[in-house]
C-alpha atoms as a PDB file:
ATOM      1  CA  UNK A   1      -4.921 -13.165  -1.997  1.00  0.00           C
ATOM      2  CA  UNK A   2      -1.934 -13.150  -4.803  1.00  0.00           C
ATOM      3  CA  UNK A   3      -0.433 -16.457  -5.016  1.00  0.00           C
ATOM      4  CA  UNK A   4       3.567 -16.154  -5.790  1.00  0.00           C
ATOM      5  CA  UNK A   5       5.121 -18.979  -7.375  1.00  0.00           C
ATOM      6  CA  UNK A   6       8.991 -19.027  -8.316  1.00  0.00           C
ATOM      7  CA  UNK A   7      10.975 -22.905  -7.484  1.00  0.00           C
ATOM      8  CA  UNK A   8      14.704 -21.575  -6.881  1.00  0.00           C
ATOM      9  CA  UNK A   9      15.342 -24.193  -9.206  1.00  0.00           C
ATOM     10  CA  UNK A  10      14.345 -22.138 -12.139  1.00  0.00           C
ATOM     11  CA  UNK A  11      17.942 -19.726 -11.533  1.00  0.00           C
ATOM     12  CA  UNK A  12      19.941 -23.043 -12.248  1.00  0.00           C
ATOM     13  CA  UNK A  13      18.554 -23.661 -16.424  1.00  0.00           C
ATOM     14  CA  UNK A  14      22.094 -22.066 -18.108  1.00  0.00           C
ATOM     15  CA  UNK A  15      21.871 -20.783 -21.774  1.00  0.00           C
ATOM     16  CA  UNK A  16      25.542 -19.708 -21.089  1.00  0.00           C
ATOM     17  CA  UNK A  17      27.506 -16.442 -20.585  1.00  0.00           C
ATOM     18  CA  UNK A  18      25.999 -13.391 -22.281  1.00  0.00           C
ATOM     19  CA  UNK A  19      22.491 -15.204 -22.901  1.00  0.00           C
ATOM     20  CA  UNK A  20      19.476 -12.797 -22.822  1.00  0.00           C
ATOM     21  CA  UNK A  21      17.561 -15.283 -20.881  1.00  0.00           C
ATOM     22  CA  UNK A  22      19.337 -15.952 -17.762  1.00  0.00           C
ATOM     23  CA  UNK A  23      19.266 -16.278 -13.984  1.00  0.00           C
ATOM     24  CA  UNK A  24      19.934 -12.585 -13.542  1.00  0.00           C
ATOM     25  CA  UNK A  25      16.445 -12.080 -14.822  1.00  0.00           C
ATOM     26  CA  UNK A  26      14.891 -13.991 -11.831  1.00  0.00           C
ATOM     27  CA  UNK A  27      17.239 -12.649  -9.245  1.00  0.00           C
ATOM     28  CA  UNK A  28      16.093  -8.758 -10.842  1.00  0.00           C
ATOM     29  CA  UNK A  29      12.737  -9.536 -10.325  1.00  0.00           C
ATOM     30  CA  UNK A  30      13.356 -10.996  -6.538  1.00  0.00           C
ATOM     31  CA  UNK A  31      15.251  -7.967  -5.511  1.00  0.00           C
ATOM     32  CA  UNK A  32      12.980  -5.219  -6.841  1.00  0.00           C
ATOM     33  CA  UNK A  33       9.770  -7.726  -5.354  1.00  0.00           C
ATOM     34  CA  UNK A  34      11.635  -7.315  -1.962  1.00  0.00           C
ATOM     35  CA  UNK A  35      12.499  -3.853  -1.985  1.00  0.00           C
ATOM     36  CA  UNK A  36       9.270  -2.472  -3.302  1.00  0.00           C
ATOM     37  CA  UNK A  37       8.376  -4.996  -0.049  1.00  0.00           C
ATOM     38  CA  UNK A  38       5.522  -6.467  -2.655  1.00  0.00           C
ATOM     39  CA  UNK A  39       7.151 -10.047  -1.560  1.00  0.00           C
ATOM     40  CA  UNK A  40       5.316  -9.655   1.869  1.00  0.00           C
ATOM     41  CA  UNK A  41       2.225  -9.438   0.806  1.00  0.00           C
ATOM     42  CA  UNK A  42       2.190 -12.077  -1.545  1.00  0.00           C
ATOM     43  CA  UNK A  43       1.607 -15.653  -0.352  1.00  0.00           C
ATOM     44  CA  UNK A  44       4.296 -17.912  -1.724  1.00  0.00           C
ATOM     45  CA  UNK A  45       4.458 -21.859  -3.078  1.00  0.00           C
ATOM     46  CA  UNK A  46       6.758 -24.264  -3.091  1.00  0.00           C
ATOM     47  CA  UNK A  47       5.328 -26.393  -6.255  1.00  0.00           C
ATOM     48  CA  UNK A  48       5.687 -29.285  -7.207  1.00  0.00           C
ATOM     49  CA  UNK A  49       7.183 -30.637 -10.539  1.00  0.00           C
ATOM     50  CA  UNK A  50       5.154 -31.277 -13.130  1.00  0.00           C
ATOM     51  CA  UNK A  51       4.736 -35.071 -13.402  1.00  0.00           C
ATOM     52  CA  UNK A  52       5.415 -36.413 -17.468  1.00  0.00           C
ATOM     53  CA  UNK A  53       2.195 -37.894 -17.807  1.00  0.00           C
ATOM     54  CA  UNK A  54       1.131 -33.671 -17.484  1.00  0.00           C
ATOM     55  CA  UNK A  55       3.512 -32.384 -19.609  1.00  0.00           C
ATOM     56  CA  UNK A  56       2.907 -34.951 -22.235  1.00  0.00           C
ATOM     57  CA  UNK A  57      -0.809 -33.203 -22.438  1.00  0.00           C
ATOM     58  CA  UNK A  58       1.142 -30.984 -24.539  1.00  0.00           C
ATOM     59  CA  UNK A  59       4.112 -32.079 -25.731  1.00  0.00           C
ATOM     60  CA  UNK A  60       5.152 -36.040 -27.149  1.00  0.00           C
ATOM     61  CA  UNK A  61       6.487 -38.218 -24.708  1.00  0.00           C
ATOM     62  CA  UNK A  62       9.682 -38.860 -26.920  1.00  0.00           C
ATOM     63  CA  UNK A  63      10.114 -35.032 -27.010  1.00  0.00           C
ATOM     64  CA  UNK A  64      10.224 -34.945 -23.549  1.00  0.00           C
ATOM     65  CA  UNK A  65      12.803 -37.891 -23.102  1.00  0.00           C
ATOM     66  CA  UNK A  66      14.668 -36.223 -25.836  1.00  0.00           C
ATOM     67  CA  UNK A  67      15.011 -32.993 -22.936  1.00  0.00           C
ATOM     68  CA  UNK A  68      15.497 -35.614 -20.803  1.00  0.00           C
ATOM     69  CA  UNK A  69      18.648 -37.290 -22.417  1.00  0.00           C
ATOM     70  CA  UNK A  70      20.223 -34.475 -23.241  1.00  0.00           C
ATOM     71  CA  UNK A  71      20.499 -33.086 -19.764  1.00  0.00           C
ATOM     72  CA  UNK A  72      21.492 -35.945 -18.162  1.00  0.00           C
ATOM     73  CA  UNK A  73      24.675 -36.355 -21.000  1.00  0.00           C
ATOM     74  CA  UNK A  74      25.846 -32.314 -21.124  1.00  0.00           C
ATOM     75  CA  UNK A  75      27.500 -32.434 -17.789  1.00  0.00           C
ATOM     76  CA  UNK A  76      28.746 -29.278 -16.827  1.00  0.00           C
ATOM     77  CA  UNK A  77      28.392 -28.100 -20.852  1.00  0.00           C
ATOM     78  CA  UNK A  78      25.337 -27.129 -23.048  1.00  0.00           C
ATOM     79  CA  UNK A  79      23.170 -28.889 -25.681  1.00  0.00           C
ATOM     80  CA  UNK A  80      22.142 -26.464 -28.744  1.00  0.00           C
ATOM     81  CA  UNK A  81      18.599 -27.180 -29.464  1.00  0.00           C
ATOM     82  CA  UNK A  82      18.539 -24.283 -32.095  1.00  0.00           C
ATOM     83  CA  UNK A  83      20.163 -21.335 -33.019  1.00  0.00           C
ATOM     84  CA  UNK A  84      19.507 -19.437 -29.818  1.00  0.00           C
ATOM     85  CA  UNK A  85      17.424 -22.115 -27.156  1.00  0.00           C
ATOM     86  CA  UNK A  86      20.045 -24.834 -24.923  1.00  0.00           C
ATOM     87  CA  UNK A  87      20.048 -26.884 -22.278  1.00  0.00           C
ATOM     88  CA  UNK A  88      22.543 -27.268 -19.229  1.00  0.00           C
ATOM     89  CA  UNK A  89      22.015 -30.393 -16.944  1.00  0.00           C
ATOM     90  CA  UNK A  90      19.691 -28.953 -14.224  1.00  0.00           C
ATOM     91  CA  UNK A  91      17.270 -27.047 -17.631  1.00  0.00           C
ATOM     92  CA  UNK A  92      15.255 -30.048 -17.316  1.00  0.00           C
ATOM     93  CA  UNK A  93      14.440 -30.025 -14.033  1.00  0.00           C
ATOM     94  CA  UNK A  94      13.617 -26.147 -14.445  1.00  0.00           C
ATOM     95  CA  UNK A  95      11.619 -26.855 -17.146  1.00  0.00           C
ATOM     96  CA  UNK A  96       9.577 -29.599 -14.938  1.00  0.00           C
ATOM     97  CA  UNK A  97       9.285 -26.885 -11.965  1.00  0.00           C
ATOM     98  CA  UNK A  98       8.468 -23.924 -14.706  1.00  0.00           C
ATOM     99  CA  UNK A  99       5.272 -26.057 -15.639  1.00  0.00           C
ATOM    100  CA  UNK A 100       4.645 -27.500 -12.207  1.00  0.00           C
ATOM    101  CA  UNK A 101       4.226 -23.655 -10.704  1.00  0.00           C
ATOM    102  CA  UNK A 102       1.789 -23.136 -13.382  1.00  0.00           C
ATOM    103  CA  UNK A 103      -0.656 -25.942 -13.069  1.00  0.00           C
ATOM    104  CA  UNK A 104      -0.120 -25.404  -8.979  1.00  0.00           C
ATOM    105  CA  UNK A 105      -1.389 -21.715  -9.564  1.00  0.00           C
ATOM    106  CA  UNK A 106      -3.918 -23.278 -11.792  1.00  0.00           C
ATOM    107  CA  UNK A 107      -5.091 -25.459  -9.390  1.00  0.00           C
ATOM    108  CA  UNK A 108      -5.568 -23.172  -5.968  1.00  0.00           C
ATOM    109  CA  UNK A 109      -7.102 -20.152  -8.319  1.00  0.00           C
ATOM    110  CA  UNK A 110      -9.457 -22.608  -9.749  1.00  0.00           C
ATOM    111  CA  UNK A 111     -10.479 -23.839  -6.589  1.00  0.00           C
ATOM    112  CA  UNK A 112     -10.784 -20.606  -5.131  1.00  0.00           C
ATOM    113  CA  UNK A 113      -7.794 -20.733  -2.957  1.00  0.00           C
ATOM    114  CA  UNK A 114      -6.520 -17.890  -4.496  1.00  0.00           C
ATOM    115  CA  UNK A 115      -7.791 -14.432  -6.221  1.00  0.00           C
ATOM    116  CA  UNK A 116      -5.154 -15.253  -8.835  1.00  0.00           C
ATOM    117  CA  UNK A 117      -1.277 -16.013  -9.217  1.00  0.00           C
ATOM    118  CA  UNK A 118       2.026 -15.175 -10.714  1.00  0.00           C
ATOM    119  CA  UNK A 119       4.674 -17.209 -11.432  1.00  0.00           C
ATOM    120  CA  UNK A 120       8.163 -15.930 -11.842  1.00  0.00           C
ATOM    121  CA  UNK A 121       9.429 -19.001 -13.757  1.00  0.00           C
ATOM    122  CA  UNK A 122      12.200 -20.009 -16.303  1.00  0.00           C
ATOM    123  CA  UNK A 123      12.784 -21.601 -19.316  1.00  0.00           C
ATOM    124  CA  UNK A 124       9.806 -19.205 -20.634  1.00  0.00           C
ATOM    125  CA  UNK A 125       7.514 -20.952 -22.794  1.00  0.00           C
ATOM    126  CA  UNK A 126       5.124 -19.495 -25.688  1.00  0.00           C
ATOM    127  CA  UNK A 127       7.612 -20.355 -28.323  1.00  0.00           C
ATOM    128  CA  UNK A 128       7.759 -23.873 -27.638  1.00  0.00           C
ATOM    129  CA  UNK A 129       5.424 -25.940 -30.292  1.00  0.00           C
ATOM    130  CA  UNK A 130       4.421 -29.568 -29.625  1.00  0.00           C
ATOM    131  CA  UNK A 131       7.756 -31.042 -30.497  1.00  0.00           C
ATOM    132  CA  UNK A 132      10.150 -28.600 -31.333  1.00  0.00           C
ATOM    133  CA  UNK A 133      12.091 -26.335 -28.644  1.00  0.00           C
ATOM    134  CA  UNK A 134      12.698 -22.457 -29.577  1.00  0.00           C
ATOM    135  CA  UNK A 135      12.958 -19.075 -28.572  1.00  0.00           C
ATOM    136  CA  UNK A 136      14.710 -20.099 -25.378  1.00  0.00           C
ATOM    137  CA  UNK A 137      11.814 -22.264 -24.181  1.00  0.00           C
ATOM    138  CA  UNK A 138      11.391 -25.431 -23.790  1.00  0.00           C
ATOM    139  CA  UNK A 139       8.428 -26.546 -22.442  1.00  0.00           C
ATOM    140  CA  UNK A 140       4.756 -24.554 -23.112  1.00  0.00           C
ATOM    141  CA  UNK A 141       3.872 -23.498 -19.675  1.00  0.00           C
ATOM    142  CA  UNK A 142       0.692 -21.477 -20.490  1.00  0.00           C
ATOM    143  CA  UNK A 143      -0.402 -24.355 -23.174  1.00  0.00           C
ATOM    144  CA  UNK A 144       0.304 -27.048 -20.342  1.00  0.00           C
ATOM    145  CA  UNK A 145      -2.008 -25.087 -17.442  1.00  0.00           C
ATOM    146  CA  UNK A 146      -5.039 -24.399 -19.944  1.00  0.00           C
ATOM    147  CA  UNK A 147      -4.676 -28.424 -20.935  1.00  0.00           C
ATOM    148  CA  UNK A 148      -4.568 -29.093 -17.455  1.00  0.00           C
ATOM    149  CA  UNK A 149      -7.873 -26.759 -16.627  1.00  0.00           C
ATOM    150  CA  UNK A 150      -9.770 -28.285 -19.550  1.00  0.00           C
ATOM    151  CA  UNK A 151      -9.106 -31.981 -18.770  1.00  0.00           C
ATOM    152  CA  UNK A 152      -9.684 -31.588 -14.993  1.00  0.00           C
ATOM    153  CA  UNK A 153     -12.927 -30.181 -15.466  1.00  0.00           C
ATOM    154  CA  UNK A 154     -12.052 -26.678 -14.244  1.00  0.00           C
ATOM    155  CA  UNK A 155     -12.689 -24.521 -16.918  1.00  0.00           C
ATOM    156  CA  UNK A 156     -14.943 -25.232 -20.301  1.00  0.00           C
ATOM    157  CA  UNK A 157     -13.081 -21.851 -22.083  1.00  0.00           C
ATOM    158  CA  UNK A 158     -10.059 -20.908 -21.418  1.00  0.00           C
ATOM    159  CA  UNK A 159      -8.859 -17.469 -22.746  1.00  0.00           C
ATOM    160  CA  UNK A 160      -4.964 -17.385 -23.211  1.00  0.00           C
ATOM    161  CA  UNK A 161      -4.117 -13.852 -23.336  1.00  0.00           C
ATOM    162  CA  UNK A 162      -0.339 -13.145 -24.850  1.00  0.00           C
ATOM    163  CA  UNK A 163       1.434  -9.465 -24.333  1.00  0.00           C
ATOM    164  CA  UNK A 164       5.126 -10.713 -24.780  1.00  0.00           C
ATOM    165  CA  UNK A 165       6.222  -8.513 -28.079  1.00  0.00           C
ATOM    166  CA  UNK A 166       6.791 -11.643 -29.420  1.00  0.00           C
ATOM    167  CA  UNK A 167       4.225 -13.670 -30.970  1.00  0.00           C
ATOM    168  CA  UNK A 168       3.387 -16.816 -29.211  1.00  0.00           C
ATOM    169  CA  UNK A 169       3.889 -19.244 -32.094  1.00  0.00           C
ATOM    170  CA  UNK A 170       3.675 -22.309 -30.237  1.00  0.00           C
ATOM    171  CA  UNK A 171       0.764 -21.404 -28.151  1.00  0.00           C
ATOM    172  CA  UNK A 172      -1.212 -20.478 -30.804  1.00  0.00           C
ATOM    173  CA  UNK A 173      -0.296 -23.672 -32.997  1.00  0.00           C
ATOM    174  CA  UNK A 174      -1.036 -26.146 -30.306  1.00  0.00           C
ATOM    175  CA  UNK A 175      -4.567 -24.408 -30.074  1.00  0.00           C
ATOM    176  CA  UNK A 176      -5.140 -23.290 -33.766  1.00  0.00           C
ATOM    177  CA  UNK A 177      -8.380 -25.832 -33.979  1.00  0.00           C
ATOM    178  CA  UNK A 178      -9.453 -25.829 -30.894  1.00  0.00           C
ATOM    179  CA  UNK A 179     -12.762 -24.052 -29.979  1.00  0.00           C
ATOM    180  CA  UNK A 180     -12.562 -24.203 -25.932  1.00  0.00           C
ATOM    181  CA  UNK A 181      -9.057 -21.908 -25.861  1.00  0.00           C
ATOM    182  CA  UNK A 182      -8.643 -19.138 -27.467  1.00  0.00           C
ATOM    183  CA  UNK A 183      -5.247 -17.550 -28.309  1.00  0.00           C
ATOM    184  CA  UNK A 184      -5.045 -13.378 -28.042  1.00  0.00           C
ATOM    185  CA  UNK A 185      -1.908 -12.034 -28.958  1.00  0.00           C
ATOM    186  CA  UNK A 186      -0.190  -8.214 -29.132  1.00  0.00           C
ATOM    187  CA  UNK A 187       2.881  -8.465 -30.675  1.00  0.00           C
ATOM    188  CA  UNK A 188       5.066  -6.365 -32.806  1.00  0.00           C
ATOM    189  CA  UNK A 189       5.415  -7.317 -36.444  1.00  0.00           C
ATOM    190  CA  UNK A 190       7.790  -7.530 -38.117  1.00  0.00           C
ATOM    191  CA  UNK A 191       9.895  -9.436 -35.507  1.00  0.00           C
ATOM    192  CA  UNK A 192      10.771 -13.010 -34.244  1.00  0.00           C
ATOM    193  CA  UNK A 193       9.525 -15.475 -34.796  1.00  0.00           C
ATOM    194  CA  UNK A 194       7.376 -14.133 -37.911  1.00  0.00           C
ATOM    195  CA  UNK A 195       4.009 -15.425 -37.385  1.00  0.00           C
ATOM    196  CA  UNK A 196       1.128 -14.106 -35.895  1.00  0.00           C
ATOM    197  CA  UNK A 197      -0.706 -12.057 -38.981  1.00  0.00           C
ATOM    198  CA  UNK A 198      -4.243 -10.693 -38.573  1.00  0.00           C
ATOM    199  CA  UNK A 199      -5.314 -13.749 -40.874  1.00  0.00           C
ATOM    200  CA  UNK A 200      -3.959 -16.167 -38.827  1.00  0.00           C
ATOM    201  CA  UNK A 201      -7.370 -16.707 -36.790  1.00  0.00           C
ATOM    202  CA  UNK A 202      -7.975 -20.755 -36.336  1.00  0.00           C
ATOM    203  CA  UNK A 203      -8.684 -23.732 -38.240  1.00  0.00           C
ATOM    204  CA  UNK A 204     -11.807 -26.546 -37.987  1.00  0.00           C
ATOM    205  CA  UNK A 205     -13.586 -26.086 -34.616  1.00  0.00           C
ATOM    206  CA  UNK A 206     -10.674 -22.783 -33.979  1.00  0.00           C
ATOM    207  CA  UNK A 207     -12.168 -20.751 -36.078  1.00  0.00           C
ATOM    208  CA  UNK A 208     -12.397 -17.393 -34.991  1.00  0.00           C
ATOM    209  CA  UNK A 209     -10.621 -18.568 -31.654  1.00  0.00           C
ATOM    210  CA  UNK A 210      -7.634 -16.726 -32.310  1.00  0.00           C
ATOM    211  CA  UNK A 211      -6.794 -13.410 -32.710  1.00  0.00           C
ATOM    212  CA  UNK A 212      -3.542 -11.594 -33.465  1.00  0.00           C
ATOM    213  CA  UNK A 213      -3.386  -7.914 -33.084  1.00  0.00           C
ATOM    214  CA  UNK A 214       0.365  -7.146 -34.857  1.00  0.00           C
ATOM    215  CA  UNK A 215       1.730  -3.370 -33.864  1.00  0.00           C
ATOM    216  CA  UNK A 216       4.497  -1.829 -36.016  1.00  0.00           C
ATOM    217  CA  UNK A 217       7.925  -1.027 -34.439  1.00  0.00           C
ATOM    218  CA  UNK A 218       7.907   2.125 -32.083  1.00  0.00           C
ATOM    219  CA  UNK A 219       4.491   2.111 -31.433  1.00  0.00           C
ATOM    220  CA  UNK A 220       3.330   4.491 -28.905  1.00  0.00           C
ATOM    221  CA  UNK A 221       2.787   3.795 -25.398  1.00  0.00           C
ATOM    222  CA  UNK A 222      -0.786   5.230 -25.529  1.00  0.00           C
ATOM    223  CA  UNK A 223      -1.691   3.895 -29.233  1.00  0.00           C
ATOM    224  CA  UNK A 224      -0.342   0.673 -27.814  1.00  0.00           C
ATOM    225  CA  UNK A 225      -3.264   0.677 -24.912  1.00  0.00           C
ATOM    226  CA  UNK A 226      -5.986   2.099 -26.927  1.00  0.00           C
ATOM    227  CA  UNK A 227      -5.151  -1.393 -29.310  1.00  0.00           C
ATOM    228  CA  UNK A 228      -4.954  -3.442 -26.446  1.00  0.00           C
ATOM    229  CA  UNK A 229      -7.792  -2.119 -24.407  1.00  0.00           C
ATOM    230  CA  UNK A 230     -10.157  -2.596 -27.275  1.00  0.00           C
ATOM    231  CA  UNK A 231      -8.771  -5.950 -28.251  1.00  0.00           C
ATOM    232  CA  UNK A 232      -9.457  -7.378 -25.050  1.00  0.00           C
ATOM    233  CA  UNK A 233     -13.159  -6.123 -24.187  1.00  0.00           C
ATOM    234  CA  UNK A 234     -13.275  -7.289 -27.315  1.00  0.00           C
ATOM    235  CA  UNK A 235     -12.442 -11.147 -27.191  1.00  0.00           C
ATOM    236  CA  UNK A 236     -13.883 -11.563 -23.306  1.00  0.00           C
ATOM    237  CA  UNK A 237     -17.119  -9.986 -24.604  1.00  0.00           C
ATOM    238  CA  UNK A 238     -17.312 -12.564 -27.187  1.00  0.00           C
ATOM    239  CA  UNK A 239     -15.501 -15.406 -26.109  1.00  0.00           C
ATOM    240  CA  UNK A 240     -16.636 -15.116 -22.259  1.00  0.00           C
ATOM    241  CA  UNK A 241     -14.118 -17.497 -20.770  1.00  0.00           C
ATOM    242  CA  UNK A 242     -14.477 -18.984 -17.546  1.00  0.00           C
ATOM    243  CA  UNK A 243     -10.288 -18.763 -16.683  1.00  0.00           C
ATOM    244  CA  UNK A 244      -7.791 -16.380 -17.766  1.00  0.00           C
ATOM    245  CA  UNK A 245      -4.300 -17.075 -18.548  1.00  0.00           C
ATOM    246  CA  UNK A 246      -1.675 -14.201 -19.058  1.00  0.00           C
ATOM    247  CA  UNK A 247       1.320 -14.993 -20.864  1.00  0.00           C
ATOM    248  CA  UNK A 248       3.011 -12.070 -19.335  1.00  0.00           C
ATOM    249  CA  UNK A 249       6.150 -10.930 -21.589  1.00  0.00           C
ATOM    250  CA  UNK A 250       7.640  -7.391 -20.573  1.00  0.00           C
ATOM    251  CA  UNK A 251       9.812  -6.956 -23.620  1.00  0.00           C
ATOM    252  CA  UNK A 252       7.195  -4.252 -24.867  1.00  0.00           C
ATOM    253  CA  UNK A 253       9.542  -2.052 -22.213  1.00  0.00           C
ATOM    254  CA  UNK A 254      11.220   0.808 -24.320  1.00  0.00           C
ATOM    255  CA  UNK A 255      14.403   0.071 -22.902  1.00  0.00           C
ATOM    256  CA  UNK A 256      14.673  -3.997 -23.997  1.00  0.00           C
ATOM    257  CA  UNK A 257      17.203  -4.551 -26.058  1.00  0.00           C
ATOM    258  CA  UNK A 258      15.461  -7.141 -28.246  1.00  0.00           C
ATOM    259  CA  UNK A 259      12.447  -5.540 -29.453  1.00  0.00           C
ATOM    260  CA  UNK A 260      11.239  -1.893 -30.154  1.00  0.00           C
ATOM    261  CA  UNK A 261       8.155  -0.777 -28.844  1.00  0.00           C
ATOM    262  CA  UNK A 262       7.818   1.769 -26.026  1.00  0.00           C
ATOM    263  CA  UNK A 263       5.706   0.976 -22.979  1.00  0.00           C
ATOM    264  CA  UNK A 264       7.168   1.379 -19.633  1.00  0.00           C
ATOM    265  CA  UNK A 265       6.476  -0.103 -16.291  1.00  0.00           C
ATOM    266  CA  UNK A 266       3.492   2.023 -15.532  1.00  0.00           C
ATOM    267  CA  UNK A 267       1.475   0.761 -19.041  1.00  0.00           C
ATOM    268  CA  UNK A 268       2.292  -2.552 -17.707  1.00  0.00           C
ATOM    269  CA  UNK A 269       0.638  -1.654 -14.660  1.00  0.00           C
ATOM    270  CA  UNK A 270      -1.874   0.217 -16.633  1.00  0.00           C
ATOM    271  CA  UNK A 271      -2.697  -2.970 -18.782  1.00  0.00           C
ATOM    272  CA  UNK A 272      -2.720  -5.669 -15.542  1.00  0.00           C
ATOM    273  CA  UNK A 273      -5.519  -3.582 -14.079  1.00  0.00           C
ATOM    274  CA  UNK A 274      -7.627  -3.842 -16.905  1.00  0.00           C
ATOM    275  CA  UNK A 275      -7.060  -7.517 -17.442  1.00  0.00           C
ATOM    276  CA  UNK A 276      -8.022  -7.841 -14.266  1.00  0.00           C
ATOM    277  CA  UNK A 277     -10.659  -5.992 -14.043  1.00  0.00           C
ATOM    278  CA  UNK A 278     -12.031  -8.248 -17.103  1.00  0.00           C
ATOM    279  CA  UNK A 279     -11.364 -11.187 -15.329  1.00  0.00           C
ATOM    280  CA  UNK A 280     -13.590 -10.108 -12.208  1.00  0.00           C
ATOM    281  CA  UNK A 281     -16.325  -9.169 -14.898  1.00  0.00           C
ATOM    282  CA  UNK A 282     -16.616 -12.500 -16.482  1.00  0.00           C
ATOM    283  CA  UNK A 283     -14.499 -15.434 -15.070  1.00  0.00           C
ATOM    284  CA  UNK A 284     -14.768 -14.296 -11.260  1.00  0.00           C
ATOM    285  CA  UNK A 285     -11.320 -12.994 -10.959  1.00  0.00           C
ATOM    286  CA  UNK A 286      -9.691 -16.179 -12.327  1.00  0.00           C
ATOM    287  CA  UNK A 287      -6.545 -15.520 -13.697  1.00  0.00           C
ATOM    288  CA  UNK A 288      -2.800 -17.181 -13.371  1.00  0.00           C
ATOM    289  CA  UNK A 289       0.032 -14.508 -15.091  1.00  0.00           C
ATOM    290  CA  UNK A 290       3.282 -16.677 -16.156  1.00  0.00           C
ATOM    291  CA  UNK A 291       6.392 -14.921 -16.195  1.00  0.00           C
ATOM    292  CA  UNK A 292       7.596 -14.796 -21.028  1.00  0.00           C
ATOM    293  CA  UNK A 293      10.133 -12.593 -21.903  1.00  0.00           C
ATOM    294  CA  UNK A 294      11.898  -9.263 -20.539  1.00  0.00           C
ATOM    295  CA  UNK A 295      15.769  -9.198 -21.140  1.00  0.00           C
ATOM    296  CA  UNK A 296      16.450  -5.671 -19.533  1.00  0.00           C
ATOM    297  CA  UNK A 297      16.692  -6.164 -15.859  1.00  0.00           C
ATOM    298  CA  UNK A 298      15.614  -3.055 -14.625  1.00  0.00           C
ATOM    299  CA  UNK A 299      12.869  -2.520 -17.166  1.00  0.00           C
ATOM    300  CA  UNK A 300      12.035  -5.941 -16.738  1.00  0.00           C
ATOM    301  CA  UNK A 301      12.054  -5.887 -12.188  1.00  0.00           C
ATOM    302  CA  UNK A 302      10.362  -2.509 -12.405  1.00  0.00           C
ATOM    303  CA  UNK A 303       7.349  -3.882 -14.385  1.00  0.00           C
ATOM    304  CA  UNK A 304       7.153  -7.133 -12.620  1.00  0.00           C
ATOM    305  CA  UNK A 305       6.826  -4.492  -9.604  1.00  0.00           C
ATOM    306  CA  UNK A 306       3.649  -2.765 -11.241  1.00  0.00           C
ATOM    307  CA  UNK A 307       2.808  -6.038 -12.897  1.00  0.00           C
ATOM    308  CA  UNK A 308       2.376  -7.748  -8.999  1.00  0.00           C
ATOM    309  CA  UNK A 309       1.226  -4.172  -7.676  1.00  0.00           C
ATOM    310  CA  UNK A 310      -1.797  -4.295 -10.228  1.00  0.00           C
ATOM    311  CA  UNK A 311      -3.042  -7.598  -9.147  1.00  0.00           C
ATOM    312  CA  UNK A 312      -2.764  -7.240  -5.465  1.00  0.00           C
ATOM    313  CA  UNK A 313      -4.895  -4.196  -5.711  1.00  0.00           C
ATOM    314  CA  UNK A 314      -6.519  -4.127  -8.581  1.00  0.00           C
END
């Protein structure tokens, strides 16, 4: 059984007219879900929010009353937390519920409740470090559940496996010297937010516990695969986790409009199968996909579609 977690509350976090990450994103994914009539067979979760003793796992308790603060003054405005990343009164509150569906998935897949889980969740969250907000996110939802995993004795390695065609600079800096997660990335290089080089591969105890697989613009769809496929036998082979965590971007989509590589909905659905597939080989199945990036809706929808197809059947 697929677990589906997505708190309505996620479509109220604003970045403001014109945003790339925005409600419409959610609401894309929800229609195609229904009309493919995927929804059905998915079982879905109410979660709750993440309590701040959980989130502060990750992230400094004054960081998180910073979020806090800020959403409670905006009113019906926004808060610039960088260039690009805000907050609107209810982001906080989304950003609680964003990390609450992930440690909820966590939870019931760990326990068996589940095969595994996706949550269709926003503010995204791989960009987010410790104690600085970018890249539209806010709080690190994948870096939160593997925390969560580790402390409560449900997993001893965790792998955290990123495909958003961004890097996942916070992700990988909360976990650069740490030995029980390790941090797999595809990304295209160059491109925000400019880390994420083959030599970046851990620190102290992290050593050799991350790995960054950078792909030039307008790679192929196939060349794409053939780097992913042999990156990943490669780090379950060595690494042998006991839980899998996707970080599942789909701005690798030819048609997004901020990035330029060219897979389409069916290497998405290509790519789940094979993660899965991994998964049942070494950690029993375990894995929980969280919802990055993907800022054309219909590119975006259609490869949620073959995203949720792949691990109902797979």
């Amino acid at each position: 059984m697929t677990g589906f977690f997505s708190p309505p509350i996620c479509l109220l976090h604003d970045n403001g007219p014109g945003h790339p990450e925005r409600p419409d994103r959610l609401e894309a994914v929800y229609e195609a879900l229904e009309k493919s009539e995927l929804r059905v067979r998915l079982k879905s979760f109410a979660p709750a929010p993440a309590e701040r003793e959980i989130l502060a796992f990750i992230h400094p308790r004054d960081y998180i009353e910073n979020i806090v603060a800020l959403c409670a003054r905006v009113g019906d405005g926004r808060a610039m937390l960088d260039g690009d990343t805000s907050v609107s009164k209810d982001s906080f509150a989304a950003a609680q519920l964003a990390a609450g569906a992930a440690v909820a998935a966590a939870d019931q897949v760990s326990r068996g409740e589940l095969s595994n889980a996706f949550c269709a969740v926003r503010p995204p969250g791989h960009h987010a470090e410790r104690a600085v907000a970018m890249g539209f996110c806010l709080f690190n939802n994948v870096a939160i559940a593997a925390e969560w995993l580790v402390r409560k004795r449900r997993a001893e390695k965790v792998l955290i496996l990123d495909w958003d065609v961004h890097h996942g600079n916070g992700t990988q800096d909360i976990f650069y010297e740490r030995g029980d997660i390790f941090y797999l990335s595809l990304h295209q290089w160059p491109l925000y937010p400019g880390t994420g080089r083959e030599d970046e591969t851990g620190e102290g105890r992290g050593r050799g516990a991350t790995r960054n697989v950078p792909l030039p613009p307008a790679t192929t769809e196939q060349k794409y695969l053939d780097a992913f496929y042999k990156a990943a036998e490669e780090v379950f082979a060595k690494f042998k986790p006991d839980f899998l965590l996707l970080s599942a971007g789909f701005d690798a989509h030819r048609d997004d409009p901020l990035a330029n590589q060219q897979l389409t909905e069916a290497g998405f659905g290509k790519m789940t199968k094979f993660t899965l597939a991994l998964a049942e080989s070494f950690c029993a199945g375990k894995l929980v996909s969280l919802l990055e990036g993907g800022y054309n809706f219909t590119a975006l929808a259609d490869s949620v579609v073959a995203h949720v197809e792949g691990l109902l059947d797979g």
